[in-house]
N, C-alpha and C. Protein backbone atom coordinates (compact mmCIF):
# COMPACT_ATOMS: atom_id res chain seq x y z
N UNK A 1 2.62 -7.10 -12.27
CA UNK A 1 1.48 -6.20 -12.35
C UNK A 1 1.74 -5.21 -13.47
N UNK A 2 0.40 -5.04 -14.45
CA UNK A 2 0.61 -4.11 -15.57
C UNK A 2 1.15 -2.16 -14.71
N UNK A 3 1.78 -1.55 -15.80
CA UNK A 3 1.63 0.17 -15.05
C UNK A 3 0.47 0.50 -14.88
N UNK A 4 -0.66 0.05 -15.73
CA UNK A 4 -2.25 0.81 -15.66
C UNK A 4 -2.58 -0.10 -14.35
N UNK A 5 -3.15 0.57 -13.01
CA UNK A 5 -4.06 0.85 -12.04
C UNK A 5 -5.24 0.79 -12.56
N UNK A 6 -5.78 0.21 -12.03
CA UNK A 6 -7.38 0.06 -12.10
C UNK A 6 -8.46 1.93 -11.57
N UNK A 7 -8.75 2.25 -12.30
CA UNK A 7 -9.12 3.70 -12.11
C UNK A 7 -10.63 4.26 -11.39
N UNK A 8 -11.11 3.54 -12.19
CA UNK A 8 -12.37 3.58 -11.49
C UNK A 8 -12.89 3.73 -10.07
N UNK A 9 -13.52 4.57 -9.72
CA UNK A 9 -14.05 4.21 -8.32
C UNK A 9 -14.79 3.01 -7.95
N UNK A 10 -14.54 2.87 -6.73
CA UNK A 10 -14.89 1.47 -5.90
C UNK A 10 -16.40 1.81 -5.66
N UNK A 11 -17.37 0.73 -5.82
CA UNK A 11 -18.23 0.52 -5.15
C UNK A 11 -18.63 -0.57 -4.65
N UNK A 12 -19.55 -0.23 -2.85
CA UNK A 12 -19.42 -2.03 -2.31
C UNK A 12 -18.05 -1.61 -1.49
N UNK A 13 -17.67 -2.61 -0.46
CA UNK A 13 -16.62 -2.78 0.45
C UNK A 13 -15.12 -2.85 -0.11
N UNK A 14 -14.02 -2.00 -0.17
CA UNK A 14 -12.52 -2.14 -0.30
C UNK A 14 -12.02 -2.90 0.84
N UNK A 15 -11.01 -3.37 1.01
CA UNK A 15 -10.45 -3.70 1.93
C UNK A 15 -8.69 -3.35 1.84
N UNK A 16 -8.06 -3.42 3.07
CA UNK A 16 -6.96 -2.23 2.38
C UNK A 16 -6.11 -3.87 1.81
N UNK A 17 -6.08 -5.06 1.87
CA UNK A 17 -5.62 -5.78 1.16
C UNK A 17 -5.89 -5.83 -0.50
N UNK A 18 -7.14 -5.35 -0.80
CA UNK A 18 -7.00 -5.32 -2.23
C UNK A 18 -6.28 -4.03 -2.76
N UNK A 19 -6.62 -2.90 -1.81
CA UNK A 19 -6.17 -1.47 -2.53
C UNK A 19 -4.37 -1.98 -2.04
N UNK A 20 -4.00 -2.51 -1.78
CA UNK A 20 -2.02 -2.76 -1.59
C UNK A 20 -1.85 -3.74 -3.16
N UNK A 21 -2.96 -4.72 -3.25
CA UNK A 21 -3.02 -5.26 -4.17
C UNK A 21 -2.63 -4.43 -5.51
N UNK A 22 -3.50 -3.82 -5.83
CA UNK A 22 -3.77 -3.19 -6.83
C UNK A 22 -2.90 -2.03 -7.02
N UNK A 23 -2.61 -1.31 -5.77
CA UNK A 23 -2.03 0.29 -5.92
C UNK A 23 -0.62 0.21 -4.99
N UNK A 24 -0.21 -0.83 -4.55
CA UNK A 24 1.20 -1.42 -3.32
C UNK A 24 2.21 -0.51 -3.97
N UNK A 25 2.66 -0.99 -5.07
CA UNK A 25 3.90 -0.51 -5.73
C UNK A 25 3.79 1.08 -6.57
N UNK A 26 2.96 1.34 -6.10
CA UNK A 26 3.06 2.76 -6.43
C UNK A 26 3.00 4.26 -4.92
N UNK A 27 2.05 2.94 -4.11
CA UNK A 27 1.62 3.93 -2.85
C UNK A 27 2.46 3.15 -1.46
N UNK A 28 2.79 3.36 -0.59
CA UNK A 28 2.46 3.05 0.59
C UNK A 28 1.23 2.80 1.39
N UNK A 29 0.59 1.85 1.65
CA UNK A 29 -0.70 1.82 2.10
C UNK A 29 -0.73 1.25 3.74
N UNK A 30 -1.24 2.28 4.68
CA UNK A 30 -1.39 1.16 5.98
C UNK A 30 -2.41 1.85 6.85
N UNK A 31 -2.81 1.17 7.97
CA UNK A 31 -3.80 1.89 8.86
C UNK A 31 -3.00 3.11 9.34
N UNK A 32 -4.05 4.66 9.57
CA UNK A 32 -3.61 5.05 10.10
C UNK A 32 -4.41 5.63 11.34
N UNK A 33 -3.80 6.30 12.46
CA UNK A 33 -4.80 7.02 13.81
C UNK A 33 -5.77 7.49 13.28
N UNK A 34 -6.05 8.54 12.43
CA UNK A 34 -7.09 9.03 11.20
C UNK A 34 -7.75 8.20 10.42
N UNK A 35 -6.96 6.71 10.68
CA UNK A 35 -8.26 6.18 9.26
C UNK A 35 -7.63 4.91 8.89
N UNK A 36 -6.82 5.39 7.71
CA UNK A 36 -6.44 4.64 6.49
C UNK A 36 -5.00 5.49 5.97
N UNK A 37 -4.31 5.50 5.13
CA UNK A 37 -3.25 5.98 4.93
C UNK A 37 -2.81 5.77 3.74
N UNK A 38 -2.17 6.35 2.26
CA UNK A 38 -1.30 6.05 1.18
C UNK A 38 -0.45 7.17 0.92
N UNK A 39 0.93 6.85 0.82
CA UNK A 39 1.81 7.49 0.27
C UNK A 39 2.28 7.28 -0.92
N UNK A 40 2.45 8.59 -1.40
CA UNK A 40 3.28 7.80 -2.99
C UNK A 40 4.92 7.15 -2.65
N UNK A 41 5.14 6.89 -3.59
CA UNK A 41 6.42 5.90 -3.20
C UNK A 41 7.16 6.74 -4.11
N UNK A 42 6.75 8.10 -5.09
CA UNK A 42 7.88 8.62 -5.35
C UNK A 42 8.36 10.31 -4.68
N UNK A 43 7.29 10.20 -3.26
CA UNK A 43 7.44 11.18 -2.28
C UNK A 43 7.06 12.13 -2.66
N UNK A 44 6.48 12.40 -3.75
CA UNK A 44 5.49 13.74 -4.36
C UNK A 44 4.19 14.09 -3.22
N UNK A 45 4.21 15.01 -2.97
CA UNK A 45 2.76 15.59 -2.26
C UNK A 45 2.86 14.61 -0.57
N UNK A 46 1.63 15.26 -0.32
CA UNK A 46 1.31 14.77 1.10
C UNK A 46 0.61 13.38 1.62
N UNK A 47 0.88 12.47 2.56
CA UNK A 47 -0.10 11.22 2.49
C UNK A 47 -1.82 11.36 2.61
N UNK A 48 -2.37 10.72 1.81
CA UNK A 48 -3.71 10.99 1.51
C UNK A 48 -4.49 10.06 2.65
N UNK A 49 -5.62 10.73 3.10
CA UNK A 49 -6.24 9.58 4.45
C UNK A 49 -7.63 9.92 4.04
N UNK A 50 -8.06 8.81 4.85
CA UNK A 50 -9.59 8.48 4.81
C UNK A 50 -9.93 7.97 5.74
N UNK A 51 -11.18 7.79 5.85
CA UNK A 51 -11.51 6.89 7.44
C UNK A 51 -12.08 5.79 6.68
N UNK A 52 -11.85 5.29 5.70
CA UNK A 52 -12.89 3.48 5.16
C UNK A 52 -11.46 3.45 3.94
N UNK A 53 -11.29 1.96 3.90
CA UNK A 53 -10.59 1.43 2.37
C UNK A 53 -11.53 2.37 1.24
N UNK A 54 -12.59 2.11 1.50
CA UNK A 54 -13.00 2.26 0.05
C UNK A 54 -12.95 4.00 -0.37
N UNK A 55 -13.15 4.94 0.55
CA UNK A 55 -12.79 6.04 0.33
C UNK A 55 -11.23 6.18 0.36
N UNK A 56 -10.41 5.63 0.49
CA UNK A 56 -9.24 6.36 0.00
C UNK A 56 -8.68 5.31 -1.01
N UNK A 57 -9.31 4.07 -1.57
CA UNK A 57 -9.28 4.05 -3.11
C UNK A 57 -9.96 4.82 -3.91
N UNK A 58 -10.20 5.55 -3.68
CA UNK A 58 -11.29 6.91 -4.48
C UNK A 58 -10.53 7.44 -4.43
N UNK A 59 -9.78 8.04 -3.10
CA UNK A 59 -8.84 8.91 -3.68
C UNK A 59 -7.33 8.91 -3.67
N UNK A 60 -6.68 7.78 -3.65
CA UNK A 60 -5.82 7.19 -4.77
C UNK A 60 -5.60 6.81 -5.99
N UNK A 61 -7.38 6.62 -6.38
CA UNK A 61 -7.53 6.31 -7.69
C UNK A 61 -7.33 7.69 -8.73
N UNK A 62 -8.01 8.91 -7.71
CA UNK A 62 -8.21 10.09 -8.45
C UNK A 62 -6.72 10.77 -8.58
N UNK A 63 -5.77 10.52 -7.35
CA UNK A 63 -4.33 11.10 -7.57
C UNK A 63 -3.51 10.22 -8.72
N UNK A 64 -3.62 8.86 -8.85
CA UNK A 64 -2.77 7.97 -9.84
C UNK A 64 -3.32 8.67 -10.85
N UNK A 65 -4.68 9.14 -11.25
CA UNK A 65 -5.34 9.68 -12.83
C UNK A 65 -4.51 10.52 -12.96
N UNK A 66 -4.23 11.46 -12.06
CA UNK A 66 -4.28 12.65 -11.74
C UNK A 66 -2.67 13.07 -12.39
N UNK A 67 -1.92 12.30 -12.08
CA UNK A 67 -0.40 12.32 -12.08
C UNK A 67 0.10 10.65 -11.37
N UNK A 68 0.36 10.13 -12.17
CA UNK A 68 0.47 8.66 -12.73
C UNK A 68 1.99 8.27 -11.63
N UNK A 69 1.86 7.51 -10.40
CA UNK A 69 2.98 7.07 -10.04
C UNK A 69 3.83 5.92 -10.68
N UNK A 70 5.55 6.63 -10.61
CA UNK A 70 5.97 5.41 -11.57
C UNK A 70 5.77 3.97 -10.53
N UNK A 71 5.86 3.19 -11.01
CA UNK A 71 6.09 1.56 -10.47
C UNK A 71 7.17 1.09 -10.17
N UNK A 72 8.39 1.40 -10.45
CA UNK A 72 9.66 1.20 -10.31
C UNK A 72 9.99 2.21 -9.21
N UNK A 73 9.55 3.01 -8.23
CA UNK A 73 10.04 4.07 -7.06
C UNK A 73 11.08 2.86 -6.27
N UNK A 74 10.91 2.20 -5.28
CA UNK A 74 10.95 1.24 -4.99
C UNK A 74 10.33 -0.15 -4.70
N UNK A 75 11.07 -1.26 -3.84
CA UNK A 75 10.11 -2.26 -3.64
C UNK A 75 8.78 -1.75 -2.61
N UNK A 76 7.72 -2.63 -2.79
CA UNK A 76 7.03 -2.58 -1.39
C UNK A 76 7.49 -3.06 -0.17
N UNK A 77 7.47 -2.00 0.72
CA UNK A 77 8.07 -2.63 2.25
C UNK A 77 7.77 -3.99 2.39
N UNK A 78 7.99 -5.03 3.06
CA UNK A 78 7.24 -5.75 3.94
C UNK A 78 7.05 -5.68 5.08
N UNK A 79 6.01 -6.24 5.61
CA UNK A 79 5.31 -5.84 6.89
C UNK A 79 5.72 -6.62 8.10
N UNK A 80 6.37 -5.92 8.80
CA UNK A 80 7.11 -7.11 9.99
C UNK A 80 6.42 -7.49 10.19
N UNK A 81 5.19 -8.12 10.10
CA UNK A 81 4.21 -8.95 10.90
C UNK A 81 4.37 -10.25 10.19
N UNK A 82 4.93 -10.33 8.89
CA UNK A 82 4.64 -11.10 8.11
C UNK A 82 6.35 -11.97 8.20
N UNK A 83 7.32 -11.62 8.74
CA UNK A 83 7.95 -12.27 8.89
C UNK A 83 8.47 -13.47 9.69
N UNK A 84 8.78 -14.59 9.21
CA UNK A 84 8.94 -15.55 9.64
C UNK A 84 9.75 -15.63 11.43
N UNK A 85 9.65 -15.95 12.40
CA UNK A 85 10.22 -16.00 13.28
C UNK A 85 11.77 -16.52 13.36
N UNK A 86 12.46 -15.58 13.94
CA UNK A 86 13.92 -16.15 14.25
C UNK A 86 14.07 -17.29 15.11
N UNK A 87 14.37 -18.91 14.51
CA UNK A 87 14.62 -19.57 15.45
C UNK A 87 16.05 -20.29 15.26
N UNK A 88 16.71 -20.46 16.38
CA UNK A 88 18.10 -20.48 17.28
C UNK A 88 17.99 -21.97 17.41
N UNK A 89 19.53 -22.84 16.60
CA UNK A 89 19.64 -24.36 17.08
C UNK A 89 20.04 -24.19 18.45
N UNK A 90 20.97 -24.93 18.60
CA UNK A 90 21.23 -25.69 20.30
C UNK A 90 22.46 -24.77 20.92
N UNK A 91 23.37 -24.66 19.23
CA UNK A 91 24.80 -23.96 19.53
C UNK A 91 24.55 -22.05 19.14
N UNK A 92 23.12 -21.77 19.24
CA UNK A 92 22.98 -20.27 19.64
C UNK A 92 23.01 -20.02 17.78
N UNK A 93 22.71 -20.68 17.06
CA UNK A 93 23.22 -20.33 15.77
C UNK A 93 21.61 -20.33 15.27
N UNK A 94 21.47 -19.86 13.71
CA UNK A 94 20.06 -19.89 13.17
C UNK A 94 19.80 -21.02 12.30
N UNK A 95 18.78 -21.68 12.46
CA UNK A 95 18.46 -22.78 12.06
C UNK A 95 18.03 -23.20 10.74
């Protein structure tokens, strides 16, 4: 992925799979009780919320303008959901 973020505001439906897409390696992105959720990944400022994807790519878009997260902070987490299941041969070992 290039450093330039796509800047523009969203119009029409976000979904938070495209805004991880697009903004992953700079933000933390996940549902939150409030909404929606992004953190920067280089721990500057407070996590930004919204109640829709598409409003808090608006305003992720306006904080990246704003003061540019590097891309290199770290990796993007992965999402335990997405990991493969632990499965065990016969002798208790991993397969």
């Amino acid at each position: 992925m290039s450093e330039a973020a796509p800047q523009a505001a969203r119009s029409g439906e976000t979904t938070l799979g495209e805004l991880t897409f697009h903004y992953g390696d700079a933000y933390r992105i996940r549902p939150d009780q409030r909404g929606h959720a992004a953190e920067r990944r280089d721990g500057k400022g407070e996590p930004l919320v919204a109640a829709t994807p598409g409003a808090l790519w608006d305003l992720v878009a306006l904080d990246y303008a704003f003061d540019p997260v590097p891309r290199d902070c770290d990796p993007p987490a992965r999402d335990p959901l997405d990991v493969a299941p632990l499965r065990l041969g016969a002798a208790g070992r991993r397969s």
